[in-house]
PDB file of N, CA and C in Angstrom:
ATOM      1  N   UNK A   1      98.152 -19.262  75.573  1.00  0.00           N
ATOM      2  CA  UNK A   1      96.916 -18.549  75.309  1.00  0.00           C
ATOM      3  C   UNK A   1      95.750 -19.228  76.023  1.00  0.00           C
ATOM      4  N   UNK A   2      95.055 -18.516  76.253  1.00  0.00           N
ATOM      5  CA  UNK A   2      93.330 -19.360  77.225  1.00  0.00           C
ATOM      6  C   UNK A   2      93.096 -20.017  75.868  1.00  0.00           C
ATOM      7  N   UNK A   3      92.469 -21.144  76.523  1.00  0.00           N
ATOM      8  CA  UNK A   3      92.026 -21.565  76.133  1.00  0.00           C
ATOM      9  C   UNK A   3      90.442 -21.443  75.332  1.00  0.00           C
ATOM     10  N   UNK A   4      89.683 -20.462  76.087  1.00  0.00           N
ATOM     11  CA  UNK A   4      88.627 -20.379  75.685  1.00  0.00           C
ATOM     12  C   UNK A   4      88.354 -19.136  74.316  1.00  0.00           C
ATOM     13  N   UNK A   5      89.934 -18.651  74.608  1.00  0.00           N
ATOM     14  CA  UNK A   5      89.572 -17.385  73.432  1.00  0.00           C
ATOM     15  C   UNK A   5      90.159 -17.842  72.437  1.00  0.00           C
ATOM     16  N   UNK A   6      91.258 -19.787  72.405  1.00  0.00           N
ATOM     17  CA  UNK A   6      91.177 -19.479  70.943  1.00  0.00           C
ATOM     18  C   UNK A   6      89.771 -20.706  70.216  1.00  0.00           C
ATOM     19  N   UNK A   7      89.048 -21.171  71.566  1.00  0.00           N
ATOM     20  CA  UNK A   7      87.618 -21.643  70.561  1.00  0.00           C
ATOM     21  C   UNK A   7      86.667 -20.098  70.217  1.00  0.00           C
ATOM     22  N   UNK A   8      86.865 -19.113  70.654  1.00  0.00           N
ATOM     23  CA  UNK A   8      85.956 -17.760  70.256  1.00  0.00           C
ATOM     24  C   UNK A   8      86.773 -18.034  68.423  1.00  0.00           C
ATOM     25  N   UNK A   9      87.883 -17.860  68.809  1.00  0.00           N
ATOM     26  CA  UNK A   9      88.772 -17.083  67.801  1.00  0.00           C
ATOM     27  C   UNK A   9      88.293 -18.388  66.315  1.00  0.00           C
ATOM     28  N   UNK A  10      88.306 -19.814  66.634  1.00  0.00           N
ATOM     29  CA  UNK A  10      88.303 -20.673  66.214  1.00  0.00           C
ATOM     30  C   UNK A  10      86.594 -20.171  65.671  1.00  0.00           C
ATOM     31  N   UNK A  11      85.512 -20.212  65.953  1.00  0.00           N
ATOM     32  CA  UNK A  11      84.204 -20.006  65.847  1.00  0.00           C
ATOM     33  C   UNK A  11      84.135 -19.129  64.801  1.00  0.00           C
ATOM     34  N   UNK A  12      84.636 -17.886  65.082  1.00  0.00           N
ATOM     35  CA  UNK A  12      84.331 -16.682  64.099  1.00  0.00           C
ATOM     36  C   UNK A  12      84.641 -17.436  62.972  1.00  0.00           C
ATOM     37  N   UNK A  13      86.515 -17.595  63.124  1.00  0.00           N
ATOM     38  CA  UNK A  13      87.249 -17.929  62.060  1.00  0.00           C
ATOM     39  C   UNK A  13      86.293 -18.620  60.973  1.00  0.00           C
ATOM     40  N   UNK A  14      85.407 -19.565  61.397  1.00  0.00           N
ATOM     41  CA  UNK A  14      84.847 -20.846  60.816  1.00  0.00           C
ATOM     42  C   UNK A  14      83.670 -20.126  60.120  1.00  0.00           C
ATOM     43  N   UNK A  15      82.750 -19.331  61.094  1.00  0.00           N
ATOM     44  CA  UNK A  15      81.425 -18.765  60.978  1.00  0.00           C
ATOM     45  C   UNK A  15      82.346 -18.059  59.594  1.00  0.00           C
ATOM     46  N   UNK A  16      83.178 -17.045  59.930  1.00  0.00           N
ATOM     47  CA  UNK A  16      83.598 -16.325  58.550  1.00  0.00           C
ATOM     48  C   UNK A  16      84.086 -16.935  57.047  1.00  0.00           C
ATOM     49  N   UNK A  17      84.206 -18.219  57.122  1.00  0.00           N
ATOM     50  CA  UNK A  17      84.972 -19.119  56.310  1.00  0.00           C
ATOM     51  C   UNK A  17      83.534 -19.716  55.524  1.00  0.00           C
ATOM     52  N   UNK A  18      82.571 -20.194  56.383  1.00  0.00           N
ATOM     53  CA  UNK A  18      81.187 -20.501  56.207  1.00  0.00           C
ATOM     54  C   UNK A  18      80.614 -19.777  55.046  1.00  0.00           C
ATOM     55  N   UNK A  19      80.281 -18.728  55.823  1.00  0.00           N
ATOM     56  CA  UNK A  19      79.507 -17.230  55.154  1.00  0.00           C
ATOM     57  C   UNK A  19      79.520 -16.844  54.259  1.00  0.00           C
ATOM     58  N   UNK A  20      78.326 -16.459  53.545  1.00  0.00           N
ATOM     59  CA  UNK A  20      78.483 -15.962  52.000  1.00  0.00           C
ATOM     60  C   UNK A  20      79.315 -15.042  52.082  1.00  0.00           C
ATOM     61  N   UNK A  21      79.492 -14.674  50.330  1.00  0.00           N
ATOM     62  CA  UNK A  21      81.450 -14.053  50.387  1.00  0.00           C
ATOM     63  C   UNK A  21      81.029 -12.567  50.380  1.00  0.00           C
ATOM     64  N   UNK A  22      79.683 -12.275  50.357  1.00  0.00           N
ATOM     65  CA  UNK A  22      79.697 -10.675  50.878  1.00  0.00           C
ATOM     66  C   UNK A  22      80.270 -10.525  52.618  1.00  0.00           C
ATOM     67  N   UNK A  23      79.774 -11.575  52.879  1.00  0.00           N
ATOM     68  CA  UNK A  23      79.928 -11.450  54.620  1.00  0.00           C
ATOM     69  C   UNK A  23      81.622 -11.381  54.788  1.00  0.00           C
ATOM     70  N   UNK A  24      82.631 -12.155  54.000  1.00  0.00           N
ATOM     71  CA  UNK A  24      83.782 -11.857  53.892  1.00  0.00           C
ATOM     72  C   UNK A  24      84.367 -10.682  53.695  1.00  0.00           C
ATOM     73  N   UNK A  25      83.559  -9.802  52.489  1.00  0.00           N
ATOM     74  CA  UNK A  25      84.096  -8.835  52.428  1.00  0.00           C
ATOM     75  C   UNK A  25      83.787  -7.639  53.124  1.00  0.00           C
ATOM     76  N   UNK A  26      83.240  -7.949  54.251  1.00  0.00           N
ATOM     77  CA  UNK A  26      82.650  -6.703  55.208  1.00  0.00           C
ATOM     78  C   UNK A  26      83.906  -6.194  56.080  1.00  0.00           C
ATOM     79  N   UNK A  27      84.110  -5.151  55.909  1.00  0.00           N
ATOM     80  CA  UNK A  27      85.159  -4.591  56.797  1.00  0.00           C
ATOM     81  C   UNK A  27      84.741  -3.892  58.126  1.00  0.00           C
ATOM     82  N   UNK A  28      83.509  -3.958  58.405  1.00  0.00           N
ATOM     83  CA  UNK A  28      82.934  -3.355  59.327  1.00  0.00           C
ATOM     84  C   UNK A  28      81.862  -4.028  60.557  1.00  0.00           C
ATOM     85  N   UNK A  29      81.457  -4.284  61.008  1.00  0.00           N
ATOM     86  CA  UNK A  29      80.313  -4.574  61.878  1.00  0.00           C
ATOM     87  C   UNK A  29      78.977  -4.147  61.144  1.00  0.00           C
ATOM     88  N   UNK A  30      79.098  -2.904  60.515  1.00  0.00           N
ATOM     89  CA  UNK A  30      77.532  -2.854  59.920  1.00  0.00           C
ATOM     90  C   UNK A  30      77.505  -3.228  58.983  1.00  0.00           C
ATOM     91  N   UNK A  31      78.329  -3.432  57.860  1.00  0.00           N
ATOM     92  CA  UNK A  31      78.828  -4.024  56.890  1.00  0.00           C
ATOM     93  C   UNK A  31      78.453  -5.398  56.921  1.00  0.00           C
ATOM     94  N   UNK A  32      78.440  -5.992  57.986  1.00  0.00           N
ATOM     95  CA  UNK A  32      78.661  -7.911  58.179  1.00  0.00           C
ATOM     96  C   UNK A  32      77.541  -8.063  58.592  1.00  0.00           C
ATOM     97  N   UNK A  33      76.547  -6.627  59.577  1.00  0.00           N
ATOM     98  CA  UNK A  33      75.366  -6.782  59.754  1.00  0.00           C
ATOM     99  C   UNK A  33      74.357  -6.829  58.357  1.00  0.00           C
ATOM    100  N   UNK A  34      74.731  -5.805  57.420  1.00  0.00           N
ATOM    101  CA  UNK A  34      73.993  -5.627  56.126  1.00  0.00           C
ATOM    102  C   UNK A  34      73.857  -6.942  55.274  1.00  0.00           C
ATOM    103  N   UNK A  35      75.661  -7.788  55.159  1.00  0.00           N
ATOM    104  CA  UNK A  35      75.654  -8.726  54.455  1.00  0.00           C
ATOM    105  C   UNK A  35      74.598  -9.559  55.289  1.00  0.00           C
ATOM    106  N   UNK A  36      74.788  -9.946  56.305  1.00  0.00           N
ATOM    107  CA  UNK A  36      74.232 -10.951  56.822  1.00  0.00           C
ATOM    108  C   UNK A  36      72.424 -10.929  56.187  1.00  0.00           C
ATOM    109  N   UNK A  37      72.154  -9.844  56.855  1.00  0.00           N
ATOM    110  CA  UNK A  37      70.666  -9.868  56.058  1.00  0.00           C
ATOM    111  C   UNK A  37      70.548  -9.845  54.955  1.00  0.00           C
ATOM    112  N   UNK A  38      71.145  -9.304  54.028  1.00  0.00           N
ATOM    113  CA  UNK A  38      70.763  -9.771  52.511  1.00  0.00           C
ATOM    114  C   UNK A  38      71.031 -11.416  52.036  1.00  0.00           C
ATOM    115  N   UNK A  39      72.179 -12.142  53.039  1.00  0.00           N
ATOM    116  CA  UNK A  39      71.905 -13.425  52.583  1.00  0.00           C
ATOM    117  C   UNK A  39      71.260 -14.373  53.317  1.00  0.00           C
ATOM    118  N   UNK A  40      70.406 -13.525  54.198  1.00  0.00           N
ATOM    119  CA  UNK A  40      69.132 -14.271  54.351  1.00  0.00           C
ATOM    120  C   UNK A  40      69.115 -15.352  55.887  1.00  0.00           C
ATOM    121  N   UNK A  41      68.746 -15.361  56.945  1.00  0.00           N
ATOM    122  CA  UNK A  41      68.518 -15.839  58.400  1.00  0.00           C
ATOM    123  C   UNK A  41      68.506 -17.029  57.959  1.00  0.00           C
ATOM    124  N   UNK A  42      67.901 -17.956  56.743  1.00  0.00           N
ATOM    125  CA  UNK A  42      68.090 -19.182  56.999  1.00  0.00           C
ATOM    126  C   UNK A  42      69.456 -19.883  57.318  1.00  0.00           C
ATOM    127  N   UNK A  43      70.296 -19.324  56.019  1.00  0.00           N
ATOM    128  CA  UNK A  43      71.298 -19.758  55.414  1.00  0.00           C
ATOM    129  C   UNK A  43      72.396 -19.340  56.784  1.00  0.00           C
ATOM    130  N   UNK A  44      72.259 -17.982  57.307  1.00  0.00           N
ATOM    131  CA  UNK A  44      73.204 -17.659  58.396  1.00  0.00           C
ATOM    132  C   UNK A  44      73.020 -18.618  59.392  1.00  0.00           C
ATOM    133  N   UNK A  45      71.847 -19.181  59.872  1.00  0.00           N
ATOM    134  CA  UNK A  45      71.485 -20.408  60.725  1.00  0.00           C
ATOM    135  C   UNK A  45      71.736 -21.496  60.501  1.00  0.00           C
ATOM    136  N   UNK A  46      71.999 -21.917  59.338  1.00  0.00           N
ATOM    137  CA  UNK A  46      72.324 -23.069  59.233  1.00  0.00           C
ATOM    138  C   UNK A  46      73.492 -22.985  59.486  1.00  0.00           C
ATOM    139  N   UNK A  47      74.490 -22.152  59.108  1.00  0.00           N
ATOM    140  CA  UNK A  47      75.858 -22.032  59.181  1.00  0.00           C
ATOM    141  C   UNK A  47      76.412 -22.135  60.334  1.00  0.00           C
ATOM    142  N   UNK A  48      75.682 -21.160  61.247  1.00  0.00           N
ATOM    143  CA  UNK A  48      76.076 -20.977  63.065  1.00  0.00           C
ATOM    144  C   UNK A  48      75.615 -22.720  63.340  1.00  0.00           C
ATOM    145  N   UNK A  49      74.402 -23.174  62.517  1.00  0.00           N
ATOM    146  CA  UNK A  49      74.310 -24.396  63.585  1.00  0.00           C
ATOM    147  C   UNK A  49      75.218 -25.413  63.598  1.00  0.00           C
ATOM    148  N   UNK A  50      75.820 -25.721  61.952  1.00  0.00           N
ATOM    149  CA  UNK A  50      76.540 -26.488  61.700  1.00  0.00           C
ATOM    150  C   UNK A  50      78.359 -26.421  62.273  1.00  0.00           C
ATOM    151  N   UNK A  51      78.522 -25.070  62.636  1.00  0.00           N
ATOM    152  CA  UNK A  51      79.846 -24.541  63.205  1.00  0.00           C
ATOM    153  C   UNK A  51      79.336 -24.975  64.567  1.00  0.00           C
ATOM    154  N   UNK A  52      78.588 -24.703  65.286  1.00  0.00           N
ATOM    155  CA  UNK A  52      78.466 -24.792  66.691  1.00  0.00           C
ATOM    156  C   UNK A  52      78.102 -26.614  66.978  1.00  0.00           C
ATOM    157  N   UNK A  53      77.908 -27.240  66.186  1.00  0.00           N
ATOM    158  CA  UNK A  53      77.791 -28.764  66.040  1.00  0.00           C
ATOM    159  C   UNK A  53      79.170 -29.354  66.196  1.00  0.00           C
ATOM    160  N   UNK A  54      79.270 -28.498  65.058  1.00  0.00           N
ATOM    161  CA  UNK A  54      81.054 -29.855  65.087  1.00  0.00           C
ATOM    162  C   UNK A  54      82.049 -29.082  65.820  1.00  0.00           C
ATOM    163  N   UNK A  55      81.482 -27.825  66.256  1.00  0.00           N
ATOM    164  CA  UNK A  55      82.860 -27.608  67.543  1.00  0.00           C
ATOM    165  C   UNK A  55      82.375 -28.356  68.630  1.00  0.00           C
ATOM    166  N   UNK A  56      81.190 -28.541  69.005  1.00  0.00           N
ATOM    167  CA  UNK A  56      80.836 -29.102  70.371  1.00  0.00           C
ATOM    168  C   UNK A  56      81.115 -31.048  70.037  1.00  0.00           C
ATOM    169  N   UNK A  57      81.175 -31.751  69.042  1.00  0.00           N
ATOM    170  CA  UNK A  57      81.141 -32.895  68.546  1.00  0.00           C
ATOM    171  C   UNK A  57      82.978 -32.488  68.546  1.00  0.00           C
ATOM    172  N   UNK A  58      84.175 -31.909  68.482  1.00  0.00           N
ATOM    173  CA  UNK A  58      85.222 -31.645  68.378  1.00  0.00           C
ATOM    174  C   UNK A  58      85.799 -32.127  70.143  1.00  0.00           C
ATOM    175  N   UNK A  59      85.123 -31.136  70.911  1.00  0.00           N
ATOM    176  CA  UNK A  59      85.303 -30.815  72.093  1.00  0.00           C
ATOM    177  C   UNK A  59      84.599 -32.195  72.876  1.00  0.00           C
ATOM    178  N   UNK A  60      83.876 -33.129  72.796  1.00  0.00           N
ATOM    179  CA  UNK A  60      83.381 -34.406  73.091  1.00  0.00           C
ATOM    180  C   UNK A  60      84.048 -34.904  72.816  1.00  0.00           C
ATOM    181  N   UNK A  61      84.490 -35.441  71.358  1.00  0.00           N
ATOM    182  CA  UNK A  61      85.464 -36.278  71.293  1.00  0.00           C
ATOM    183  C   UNK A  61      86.910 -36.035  71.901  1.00  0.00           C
ATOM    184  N   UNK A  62      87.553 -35.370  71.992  1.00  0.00           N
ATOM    185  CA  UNK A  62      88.837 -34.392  73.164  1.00  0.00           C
ATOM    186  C   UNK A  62      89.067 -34.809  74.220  1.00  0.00           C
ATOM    187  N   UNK A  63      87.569 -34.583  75.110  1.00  0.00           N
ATOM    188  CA  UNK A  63      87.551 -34.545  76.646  1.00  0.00           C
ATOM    189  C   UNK A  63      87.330 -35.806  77.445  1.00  0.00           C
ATOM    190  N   UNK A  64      85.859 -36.721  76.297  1.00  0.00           N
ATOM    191  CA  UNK A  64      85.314 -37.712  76.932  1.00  0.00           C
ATOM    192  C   UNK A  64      85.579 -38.958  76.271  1.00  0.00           C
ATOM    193  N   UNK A  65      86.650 -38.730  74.928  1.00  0.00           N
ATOM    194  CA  UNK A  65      87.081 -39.798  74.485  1.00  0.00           C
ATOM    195  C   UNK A  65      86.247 -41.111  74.185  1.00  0.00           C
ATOM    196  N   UNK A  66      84.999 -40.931  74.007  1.00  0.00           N
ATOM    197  CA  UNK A  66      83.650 -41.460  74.013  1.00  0.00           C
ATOM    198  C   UNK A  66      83.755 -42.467  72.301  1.00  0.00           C
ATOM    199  N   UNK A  67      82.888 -43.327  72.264  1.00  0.00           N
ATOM    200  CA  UNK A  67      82.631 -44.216  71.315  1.00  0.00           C
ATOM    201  C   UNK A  67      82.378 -43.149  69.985  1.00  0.00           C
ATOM    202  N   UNK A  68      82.190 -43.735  68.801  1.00  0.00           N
ATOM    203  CA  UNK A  68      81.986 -43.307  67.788  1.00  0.00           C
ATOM    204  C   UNK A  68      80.236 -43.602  67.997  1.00  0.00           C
ATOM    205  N   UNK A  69      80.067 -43.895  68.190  1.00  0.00           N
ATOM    206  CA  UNK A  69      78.147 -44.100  68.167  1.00  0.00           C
ATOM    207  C   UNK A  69      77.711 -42.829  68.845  1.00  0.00           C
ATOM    208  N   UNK A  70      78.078 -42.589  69.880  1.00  0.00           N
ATOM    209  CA  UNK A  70      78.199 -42.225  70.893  1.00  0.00           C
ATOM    210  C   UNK A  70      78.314 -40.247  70.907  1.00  0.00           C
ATOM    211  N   UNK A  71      79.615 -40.088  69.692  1.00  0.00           N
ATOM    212  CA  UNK A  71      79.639 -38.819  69.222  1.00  0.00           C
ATOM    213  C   UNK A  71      78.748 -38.475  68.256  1.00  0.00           C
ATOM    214  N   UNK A  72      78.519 -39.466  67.126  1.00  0.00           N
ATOM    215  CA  UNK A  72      77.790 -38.878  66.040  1.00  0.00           C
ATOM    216  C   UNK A  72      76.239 -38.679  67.171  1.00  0.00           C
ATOM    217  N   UNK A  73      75.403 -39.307  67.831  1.00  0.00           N
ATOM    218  CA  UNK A  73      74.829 -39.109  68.647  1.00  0.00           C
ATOM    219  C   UNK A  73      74.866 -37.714  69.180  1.00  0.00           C
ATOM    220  N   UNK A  74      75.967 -37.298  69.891  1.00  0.00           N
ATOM    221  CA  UNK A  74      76.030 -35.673  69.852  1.00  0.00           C
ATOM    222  C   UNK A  74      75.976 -34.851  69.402  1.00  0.00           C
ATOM    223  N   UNK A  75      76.739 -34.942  68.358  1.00  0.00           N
ATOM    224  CA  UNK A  75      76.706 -34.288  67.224  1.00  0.00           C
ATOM    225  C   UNK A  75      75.650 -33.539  66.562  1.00  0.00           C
ATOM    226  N   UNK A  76      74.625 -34.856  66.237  1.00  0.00           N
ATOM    227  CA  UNK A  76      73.285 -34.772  66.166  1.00  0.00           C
ATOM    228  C   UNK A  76      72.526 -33.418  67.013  1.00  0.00           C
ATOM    229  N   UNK A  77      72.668 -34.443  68.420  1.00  0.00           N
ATOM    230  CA  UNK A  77      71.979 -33.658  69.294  1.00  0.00           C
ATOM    231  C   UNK A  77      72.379 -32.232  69.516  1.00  0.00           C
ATOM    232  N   UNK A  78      74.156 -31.653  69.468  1.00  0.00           N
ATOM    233  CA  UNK A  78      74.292 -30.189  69.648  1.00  0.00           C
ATOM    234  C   UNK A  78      73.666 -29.757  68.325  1.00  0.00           C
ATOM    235  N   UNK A  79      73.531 -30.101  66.733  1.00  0.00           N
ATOM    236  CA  UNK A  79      73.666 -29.270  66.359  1.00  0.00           C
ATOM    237  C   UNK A  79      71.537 -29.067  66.127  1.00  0.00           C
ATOM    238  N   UNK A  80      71.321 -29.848  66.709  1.00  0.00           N
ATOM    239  CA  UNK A  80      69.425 -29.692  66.907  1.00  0.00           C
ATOM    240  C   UNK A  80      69.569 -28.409  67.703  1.00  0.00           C
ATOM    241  N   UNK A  81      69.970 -28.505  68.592  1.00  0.00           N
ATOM    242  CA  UNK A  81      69.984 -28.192  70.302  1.00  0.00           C
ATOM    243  C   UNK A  81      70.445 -26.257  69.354  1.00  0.00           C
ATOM    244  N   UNK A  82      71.360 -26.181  68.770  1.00  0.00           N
ATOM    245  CA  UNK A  82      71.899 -25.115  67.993  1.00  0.00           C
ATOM    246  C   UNK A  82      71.078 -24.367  67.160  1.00  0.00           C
ATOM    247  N   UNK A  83      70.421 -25.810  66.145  1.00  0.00           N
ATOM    248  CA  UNK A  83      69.211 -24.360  65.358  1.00  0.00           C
ATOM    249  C   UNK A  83      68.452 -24.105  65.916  1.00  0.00           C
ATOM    250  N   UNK A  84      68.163 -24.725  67.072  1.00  0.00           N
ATOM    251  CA  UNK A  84      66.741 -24.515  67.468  1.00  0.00           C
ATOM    252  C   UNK A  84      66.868 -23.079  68.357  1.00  0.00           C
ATOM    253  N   UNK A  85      67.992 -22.855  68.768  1.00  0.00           N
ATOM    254  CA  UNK A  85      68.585 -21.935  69.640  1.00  0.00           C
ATOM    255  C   UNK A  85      68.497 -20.599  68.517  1.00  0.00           C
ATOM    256  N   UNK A  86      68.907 -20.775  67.313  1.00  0.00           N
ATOM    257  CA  UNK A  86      69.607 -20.177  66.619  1.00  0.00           C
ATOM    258  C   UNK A  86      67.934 -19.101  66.074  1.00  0.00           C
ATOM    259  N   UNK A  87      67.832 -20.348  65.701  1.00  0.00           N
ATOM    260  CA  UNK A  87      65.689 -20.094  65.037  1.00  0.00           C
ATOM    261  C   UNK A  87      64.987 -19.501  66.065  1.00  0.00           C
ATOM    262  N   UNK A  88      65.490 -19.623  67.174  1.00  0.00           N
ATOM    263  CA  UNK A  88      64.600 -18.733  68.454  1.00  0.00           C
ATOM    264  C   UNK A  88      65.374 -17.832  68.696  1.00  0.00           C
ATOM    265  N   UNK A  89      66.252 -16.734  68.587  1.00  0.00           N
ATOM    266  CA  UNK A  89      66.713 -15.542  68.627  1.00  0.00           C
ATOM    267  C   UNK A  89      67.065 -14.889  67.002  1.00  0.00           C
ATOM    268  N   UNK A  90      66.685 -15.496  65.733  1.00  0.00           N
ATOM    269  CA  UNK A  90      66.760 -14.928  65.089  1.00  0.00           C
ATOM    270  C   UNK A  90      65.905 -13.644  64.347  1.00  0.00           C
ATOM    271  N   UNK A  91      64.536 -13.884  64.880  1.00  0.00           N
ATOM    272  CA  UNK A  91      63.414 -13.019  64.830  1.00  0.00           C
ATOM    273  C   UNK A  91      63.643 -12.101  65.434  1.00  0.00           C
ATOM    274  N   UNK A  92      64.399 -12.243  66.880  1.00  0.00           N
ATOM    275  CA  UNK A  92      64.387 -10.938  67.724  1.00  0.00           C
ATOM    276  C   UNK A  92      65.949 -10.171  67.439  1.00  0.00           C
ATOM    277  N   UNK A  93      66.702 -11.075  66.929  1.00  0.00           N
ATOM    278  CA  UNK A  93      68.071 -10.197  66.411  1.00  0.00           C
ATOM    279  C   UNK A  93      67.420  -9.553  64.698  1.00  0.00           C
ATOM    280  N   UNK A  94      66.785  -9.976  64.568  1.00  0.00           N
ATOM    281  CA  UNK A  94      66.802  -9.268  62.941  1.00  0.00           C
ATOM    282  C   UNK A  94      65.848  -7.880  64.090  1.00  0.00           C
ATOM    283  N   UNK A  95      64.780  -7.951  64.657  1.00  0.00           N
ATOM    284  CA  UNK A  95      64.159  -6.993  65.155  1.00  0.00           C
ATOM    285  C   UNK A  95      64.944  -5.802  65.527  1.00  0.00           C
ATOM    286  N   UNK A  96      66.347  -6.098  66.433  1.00  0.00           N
ATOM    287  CA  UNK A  96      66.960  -5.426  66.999  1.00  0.00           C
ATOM    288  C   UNK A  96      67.831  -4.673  65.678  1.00  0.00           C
ATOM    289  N   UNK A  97      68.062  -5.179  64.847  1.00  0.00           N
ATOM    290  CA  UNK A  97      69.118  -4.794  63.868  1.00  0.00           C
ATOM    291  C   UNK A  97      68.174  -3.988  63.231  1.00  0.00           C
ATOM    292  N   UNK A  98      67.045  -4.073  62.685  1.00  0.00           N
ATOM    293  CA  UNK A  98      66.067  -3.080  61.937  1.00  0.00           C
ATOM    294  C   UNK A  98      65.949  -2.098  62.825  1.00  0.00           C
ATOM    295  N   UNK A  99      65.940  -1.995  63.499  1.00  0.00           N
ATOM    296  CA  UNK A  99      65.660  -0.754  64.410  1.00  0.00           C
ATOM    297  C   UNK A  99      66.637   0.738  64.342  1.00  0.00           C
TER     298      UNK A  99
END
């Protein structure tokens, strides 16, 4: 299997595992869109940031076999690097979804 579709596959999996348990029970796309907003942009952000942290802190330690100082250091830094990402398109994805 590529490699890159099973970190997609790995992401959701996690993001969905994360997620409040309405977001579980969405069988749909608008469904997971609805949950998502009723439990609220913070909480979904924190979630994406903290999934997108320790996959990228996963994938460092893997490749570059790097110190322990060294990862938590990353770690750090992807999952800043993540909300901050996350907090700057969330205004304009809730925009797009109200529409």
């Amino acid at each position: 299997m590529n490699p890159l579709a099973l970190v997609i596959a790995g992401v959701l999996t996690l993001l969905l595992a994360a997620s409040p348990s309405p977001c579980r029970d969405a069988v749909s796309p608008g469904q997971l869109i609805r949950a998502l907003r009723a439990a609220g942009w913070r909480r979904v952000t924190l979630t994406c940031a903290l999934v997108v942290g320790g996959l990228m802190l996963l994938v460092l330690a893997y490749v570059a076999r790097i110190s322990l100082y060294a990862l938590i250091a990353a770690c750090v830094a992807t999952t800043a690097v993540a909300w901050w990402l996350v907090q700057l398109l969330a205004p304009r994805t809730s925009q797009i979804i109200t529409r």
